[in-house]
C-alpha atoms as a PDB file:
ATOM      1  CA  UNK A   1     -19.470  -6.030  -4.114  1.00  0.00           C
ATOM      2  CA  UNK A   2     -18.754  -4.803  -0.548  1.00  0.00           C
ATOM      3  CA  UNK A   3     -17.387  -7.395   1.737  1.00  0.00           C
ATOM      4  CA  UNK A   4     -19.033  -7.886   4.983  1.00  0.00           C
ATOM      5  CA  UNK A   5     -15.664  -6.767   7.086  1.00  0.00           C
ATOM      6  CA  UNK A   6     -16.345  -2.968   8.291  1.00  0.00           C
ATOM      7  CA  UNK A   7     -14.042  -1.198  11.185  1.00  0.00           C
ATOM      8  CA  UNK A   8     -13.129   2.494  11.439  1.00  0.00           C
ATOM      9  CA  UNK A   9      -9.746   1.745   8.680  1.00  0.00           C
ATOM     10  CA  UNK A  10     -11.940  -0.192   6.124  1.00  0.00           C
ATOM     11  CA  UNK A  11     -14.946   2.334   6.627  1.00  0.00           C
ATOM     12  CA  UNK A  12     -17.753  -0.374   5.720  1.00  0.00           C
ATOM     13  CA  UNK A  13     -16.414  -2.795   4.367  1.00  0.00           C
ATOM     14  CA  UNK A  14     -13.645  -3.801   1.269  1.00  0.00           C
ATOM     15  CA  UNK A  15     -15.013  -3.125  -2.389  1.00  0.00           C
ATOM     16  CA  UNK A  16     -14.190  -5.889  -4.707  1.00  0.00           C
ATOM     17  CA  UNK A  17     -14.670  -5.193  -8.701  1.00  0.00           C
ATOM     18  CA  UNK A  18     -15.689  -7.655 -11.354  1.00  0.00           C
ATOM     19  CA  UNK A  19     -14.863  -5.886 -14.866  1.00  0.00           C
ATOM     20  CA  UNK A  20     -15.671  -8.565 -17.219  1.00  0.00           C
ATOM     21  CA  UNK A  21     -13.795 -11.873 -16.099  1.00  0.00           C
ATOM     22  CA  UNK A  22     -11.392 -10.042 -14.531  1.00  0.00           C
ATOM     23  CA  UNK A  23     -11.320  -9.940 -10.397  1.00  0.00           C
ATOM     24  CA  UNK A  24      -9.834  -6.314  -8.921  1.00  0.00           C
ATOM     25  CA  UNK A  25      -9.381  -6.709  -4.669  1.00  0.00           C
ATOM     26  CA  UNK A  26     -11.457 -10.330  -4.008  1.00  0.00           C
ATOM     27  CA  UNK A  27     -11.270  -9.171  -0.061  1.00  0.00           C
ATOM     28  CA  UNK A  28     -11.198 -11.094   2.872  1.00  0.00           C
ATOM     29  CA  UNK A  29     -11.618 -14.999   2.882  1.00  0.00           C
ATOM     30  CA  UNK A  30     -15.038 -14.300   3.596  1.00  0.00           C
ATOM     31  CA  UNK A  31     -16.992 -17.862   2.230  1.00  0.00           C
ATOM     32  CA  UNK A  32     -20.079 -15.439   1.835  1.00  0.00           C
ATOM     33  CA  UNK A  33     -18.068 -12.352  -0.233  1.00  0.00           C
ATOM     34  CA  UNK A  34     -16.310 -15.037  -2.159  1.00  0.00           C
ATOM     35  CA  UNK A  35     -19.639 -16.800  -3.658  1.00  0.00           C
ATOM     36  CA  UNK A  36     -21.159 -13.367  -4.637  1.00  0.00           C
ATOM     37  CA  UNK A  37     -17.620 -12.610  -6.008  1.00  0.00           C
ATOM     38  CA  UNK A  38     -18.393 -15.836  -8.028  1.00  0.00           C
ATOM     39  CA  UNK A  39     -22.080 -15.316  -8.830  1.00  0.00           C
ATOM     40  CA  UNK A  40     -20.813 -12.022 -10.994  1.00  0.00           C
ATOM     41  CA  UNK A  41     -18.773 -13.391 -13.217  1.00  0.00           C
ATOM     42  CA  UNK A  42     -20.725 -16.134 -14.702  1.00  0.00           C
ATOM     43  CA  UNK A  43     -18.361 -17.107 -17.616  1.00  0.00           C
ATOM     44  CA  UNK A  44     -15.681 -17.806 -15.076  1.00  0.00           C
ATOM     45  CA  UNK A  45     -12.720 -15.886 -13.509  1.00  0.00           C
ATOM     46  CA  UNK A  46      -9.810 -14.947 -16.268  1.00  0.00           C
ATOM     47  CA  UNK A  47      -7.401 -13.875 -13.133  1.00  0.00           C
ATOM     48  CA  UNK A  48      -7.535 -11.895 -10.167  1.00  0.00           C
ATOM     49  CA  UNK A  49      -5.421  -8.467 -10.102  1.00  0.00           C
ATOM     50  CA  UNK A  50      -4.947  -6.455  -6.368  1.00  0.00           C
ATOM     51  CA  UNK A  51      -3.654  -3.559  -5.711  1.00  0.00           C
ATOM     52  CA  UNK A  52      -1.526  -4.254  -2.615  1.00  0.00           C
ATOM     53  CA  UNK A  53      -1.171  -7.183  -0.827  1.00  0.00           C
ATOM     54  CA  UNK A  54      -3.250  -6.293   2.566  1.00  0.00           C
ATOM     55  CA  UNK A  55      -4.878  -8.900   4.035  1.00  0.00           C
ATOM     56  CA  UNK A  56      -8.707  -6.884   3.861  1.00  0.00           C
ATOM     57  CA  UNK A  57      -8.394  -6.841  -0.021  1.00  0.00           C
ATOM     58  CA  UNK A  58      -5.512  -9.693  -1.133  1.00  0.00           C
ATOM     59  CA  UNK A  59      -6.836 -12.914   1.744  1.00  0.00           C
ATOM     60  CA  UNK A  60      -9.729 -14.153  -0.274  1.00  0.00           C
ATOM     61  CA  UNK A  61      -7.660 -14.137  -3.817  1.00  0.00           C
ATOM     62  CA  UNK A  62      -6.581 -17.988  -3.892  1.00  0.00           C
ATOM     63  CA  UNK A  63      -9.593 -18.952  -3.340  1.00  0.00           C
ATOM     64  CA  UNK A  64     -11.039 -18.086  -6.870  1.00  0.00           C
ATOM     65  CA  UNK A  65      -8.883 -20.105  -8.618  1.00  0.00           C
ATOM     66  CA  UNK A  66      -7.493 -18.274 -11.096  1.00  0.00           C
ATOM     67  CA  UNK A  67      -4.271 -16.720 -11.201  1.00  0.00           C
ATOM     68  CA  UNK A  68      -3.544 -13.724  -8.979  1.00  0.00           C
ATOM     69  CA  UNK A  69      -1.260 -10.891 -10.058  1.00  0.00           C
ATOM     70  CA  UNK A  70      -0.081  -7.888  -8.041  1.00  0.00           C
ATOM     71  CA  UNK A  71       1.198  -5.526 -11.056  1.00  0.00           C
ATOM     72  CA  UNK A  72       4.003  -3.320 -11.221  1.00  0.00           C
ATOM     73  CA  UNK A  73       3.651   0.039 -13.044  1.00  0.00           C
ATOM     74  CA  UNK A  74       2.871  -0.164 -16.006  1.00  0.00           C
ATOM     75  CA  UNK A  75       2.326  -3.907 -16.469  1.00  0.00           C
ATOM     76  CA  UNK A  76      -1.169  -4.547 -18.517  1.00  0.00           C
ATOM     77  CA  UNK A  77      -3.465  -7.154 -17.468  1.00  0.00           C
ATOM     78  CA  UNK A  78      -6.765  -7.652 -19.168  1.00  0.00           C
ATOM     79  CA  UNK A  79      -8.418  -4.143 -19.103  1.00  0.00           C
ATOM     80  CA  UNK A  80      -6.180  -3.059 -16.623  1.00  0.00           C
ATOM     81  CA  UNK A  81      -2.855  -0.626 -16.828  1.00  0.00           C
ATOM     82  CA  UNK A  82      -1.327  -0.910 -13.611  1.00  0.00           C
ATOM     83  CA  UNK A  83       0.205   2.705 -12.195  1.00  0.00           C
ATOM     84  CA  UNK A  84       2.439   2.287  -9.056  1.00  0.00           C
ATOM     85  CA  UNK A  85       1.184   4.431  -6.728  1.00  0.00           C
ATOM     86  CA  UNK A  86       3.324   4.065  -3.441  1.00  0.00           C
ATOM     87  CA  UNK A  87       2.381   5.492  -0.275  1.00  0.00           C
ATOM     88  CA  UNK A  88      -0.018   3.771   1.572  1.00  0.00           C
ATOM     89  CA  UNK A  89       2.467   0.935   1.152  1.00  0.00           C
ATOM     90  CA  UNK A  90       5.569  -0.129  -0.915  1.00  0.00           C
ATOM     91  CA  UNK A  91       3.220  -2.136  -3.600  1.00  0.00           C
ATOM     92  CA  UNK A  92       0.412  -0.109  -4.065  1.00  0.00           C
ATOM     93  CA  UNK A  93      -0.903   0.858  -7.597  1.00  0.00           C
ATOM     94  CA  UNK A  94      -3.403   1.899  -8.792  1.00  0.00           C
ATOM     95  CA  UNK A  95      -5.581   0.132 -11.856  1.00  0.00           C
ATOM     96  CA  UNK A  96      -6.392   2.028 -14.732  1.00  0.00           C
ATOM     97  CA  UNK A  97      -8.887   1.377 -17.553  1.00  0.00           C
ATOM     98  CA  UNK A  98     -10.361   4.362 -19.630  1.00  0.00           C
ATOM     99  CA  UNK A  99     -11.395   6.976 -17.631  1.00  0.00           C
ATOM    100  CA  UNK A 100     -11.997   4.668 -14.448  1.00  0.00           C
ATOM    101  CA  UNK A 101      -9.477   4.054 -11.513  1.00  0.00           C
ATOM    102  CA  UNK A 102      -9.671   1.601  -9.286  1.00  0.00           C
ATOM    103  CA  UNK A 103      -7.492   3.078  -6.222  1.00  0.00           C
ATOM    104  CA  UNK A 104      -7.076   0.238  -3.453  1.00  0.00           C
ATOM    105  CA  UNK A 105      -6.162   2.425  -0.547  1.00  0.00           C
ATOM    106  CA  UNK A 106      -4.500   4.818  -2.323  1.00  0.00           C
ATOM    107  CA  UNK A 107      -7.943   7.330  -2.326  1.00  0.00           C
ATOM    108  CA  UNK A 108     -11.075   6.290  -0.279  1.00  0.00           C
ATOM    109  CA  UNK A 109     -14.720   7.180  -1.201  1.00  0.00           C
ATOM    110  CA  UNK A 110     -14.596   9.084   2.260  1.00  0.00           C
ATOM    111  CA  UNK A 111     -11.911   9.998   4.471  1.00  0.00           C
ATOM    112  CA  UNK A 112      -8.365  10.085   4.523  1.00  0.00           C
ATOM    113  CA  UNK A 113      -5.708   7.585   3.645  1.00  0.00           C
ATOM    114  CA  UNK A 114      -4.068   5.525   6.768  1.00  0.00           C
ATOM    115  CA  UNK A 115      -0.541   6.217   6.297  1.00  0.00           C
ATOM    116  CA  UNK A 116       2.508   4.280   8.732  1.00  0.00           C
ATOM    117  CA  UNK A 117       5.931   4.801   8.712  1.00  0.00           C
ATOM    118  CA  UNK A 118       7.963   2.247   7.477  1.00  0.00           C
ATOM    119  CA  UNK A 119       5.732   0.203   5.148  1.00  0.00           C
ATOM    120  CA  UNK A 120       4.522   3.482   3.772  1.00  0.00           C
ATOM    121  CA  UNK A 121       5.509   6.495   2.951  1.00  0.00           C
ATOM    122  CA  UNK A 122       3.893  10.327   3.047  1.00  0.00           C
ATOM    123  CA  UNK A 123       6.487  11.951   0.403  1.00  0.00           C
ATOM    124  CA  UNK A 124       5.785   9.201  -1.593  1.00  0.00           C
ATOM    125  CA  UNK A 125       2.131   9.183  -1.352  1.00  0.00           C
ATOM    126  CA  UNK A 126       2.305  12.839  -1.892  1.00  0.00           C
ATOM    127  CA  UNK A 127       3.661  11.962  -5.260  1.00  0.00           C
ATOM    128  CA  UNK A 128       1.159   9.636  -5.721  1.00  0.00           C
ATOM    129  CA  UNK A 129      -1.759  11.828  -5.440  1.00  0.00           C
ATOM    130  CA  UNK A 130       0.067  14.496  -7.918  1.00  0.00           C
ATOM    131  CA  UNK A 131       0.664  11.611 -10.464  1.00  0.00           C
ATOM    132  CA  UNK A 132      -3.036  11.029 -10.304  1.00  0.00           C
ATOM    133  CA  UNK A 133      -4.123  14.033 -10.586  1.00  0.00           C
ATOM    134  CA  UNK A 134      -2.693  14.717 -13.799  1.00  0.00           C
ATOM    135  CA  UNK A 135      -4.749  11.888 -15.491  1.00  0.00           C
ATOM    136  CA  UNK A 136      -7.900  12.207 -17.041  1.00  0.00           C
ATOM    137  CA  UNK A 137     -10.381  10.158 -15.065  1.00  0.00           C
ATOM    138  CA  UNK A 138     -14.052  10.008 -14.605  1.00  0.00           C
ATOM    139  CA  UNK A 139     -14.224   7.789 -12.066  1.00  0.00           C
ATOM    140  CA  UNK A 140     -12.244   6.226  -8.592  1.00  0.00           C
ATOM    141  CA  UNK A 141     -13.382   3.173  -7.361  1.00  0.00           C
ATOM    142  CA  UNK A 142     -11.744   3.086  -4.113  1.00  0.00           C
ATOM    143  CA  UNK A 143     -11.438   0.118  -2.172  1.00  0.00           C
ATOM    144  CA  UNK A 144     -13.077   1.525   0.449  1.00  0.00           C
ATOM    145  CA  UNK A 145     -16.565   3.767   0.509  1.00  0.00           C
ATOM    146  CA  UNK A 146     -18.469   4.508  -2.168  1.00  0.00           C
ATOM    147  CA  UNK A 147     -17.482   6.071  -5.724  1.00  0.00           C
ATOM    148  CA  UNK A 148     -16.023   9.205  -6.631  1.00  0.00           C
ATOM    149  CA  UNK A 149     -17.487  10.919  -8.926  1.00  0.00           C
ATOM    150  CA  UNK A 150     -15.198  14.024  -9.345  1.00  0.00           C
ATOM    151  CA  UNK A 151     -11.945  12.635  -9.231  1.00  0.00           C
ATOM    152  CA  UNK A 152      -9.929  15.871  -9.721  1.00  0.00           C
ATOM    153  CA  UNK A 153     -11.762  17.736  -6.655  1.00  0.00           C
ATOM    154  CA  UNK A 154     -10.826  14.456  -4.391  1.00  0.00           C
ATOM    155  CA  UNK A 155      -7.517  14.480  -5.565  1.00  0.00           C
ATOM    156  CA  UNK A 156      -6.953  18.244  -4.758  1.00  0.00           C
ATOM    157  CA  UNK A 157      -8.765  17.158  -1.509  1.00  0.00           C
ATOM    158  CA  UNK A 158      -6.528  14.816  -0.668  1.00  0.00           C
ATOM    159  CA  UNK A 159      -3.387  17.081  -1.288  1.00  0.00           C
ATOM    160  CA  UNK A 160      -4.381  20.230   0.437  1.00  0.00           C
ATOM    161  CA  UNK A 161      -5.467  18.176   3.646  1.00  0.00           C
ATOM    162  CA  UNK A 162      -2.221  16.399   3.896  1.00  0.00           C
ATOM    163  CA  UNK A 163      -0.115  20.137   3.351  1.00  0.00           C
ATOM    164  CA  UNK A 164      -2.837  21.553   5.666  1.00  0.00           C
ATOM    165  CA  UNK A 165      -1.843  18.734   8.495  1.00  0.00           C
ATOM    166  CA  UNK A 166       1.663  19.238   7.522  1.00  0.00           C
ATOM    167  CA  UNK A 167       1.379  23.235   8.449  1.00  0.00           C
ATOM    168  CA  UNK A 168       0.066  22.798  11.354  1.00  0.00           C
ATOM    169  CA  UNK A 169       2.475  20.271  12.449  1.00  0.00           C
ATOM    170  CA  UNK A 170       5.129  22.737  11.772  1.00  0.00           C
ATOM    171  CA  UNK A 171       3.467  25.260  13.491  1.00  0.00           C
ATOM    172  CA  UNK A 172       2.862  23.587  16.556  1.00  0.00           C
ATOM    173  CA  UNK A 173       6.264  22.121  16.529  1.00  0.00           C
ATOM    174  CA  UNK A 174       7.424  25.982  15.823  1.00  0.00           C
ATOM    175  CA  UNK A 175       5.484  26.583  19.357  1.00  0.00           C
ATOM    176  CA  UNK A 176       7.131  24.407  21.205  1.00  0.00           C
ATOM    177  CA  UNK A 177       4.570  21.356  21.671  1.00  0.00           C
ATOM    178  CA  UNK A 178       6.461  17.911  22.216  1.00  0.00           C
ATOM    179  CA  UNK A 179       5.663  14.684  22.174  1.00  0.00           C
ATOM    180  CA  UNK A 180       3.126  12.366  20.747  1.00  0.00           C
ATOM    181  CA  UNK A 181      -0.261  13.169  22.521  1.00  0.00           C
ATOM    182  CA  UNK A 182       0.330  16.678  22.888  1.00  0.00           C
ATOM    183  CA  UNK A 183       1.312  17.093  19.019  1.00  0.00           C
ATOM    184  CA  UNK A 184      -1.787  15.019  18.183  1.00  0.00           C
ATOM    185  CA  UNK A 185      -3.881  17.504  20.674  1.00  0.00           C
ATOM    186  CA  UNK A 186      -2.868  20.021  18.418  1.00  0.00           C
ATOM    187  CA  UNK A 187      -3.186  18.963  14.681  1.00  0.00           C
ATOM    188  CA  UNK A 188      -5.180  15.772  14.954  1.00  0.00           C
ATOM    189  CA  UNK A 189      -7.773  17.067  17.317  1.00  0.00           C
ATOM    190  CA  UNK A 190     -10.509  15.733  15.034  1.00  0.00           C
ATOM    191  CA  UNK A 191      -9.685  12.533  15.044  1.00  0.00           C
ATOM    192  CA  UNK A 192     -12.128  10.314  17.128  1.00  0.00           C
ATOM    193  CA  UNK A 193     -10.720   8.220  19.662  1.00  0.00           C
ATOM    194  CA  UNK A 194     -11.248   4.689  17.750  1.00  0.00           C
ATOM    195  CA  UNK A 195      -9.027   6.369  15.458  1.00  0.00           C
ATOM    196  CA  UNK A 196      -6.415   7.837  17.590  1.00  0.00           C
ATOM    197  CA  UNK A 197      -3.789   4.869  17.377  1.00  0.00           C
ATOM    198  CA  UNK A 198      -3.956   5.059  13.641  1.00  0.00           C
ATOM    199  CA  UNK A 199      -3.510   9.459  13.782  1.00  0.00           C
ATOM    200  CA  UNK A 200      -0.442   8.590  15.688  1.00  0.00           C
ATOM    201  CA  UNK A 201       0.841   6.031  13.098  1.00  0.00           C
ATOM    202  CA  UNK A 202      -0.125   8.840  10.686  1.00  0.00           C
ATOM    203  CA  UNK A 203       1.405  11.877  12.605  1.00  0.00           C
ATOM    204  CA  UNK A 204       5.174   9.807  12.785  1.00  0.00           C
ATOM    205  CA  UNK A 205       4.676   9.771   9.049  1.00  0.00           C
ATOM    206  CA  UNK A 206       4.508  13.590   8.826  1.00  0.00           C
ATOM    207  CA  UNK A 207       7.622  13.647  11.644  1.00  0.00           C
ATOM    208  CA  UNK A 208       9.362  11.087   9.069  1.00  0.00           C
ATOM    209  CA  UNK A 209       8.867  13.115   6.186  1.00  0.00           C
ATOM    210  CA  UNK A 210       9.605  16.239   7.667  1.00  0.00           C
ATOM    211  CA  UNK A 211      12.897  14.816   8.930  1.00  0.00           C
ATOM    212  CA  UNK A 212      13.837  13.800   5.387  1.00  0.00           C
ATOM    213  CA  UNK A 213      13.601  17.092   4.312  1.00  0.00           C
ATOM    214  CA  UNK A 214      15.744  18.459   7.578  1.00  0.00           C
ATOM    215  CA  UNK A 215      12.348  20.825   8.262  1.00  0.00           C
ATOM    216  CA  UNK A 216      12.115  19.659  12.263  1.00  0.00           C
ATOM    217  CA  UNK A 217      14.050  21.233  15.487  1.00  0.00           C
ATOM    218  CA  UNK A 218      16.869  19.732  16.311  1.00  0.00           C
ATOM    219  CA  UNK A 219      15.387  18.784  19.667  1.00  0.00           C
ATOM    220  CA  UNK A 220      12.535  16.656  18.252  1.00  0.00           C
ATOM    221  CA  UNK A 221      12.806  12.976  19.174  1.00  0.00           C
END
């Protein structure tokens, strides 16, 4: 079910999973979200299990009554194997059961991944995605956009755009560009102007990571 809460970060709108009696991401406390949440798990709601604790998937979860977990790795929960999956932020995992994943904001079914210093983490997420990648899945269902269908294509996806972004940065650091706008002229030029505050989150990510690794000039702020 697809809660009713779309805006350029949560595409259109939070996925929330029912997989038996078990709740994955009940959303927003959305009264309207909530009931459908209800209405497909007739037999009642065995517990509720999210995959970080962001308000657009974790604020409707008390108000299923049933217990709410947020797993660390490799706690099991119902049909669920929870794999930490930091990045997007400290607490993310990911949920695993078979060959499905359900991915919170750690892959969307379109786009990129918002990523902000501090609470997250690029080198971590980087890790993340690699982790992932070396399962064998059939299926993400992100938290966000529709499914993926190829998951090891996505994930590959998702690595060589970040290391693409990350060249470039270095590039146009390399050339001398400084400062925020400028650097985000020259590597985030695709990014449309609703999303411009969240590219700039994004690029100090890159500048944080890079900076970690003691790969910027010395005269970079």
């Amino acid at each position: 079910m697809r809660a009713g809460n779309a805006s350029p970060l949560t595409l259109d709108g939070t996925n929330t999973y029912v997989v038996g009696s078990w709740v994955v991401d009940p959303g927003p406390e959305d009264p309207a979200h909530l009931a459908a949440v209800r209405a497909a798990a007739p037999d009642g709601i065995e517990g509720v299990v999210l995959t970080h604790a962001h308000a657009d998937h974790a604020e409707g979860a008390e108000r299923l009554d049933a217990p709410v977990v947020l797993p660390v790795d490799g706690e099991r929960l119902g049909p669920f194997r929870a794999l930490a999956t930091p990045g997007h932020s400290a607490d993310s995992v990911c949920l695993i059961a078979g060959g499905a994943c359900f991915s919170g904001d750690t892959v969307l079914g379109t786009g990129s991944v918002f990523i902000a210093p501090g609470e997250g983490s690029l080198s971590a997420y980087l890790d993340s995605l690699r982790h992932l990648r070396k399962l064998e899945l059939e299926v993400i269902c992100p938290g966000h956009g529709p499914y993926v269908t190829d998951p090891a294509a996505k994930l590959d996806e998702y690595i060589a755009h970040r290391l693409d972004r990350e060249r470039k940065l270095l590039e146009a650091l390399d050339a001398g560009v400084r400062g925020r706008d400028a650097l985000l002229d020259a590597v985030w030029s695709d990014a449309p102007p609703a999303l411009r505050p969240a590219a700039a989150l994004t690029l100090a990510a890159h500048l944080e990571k890079l900076v970690e690794e003691g790969r910027v000039p010395a005269d970079v702020g």
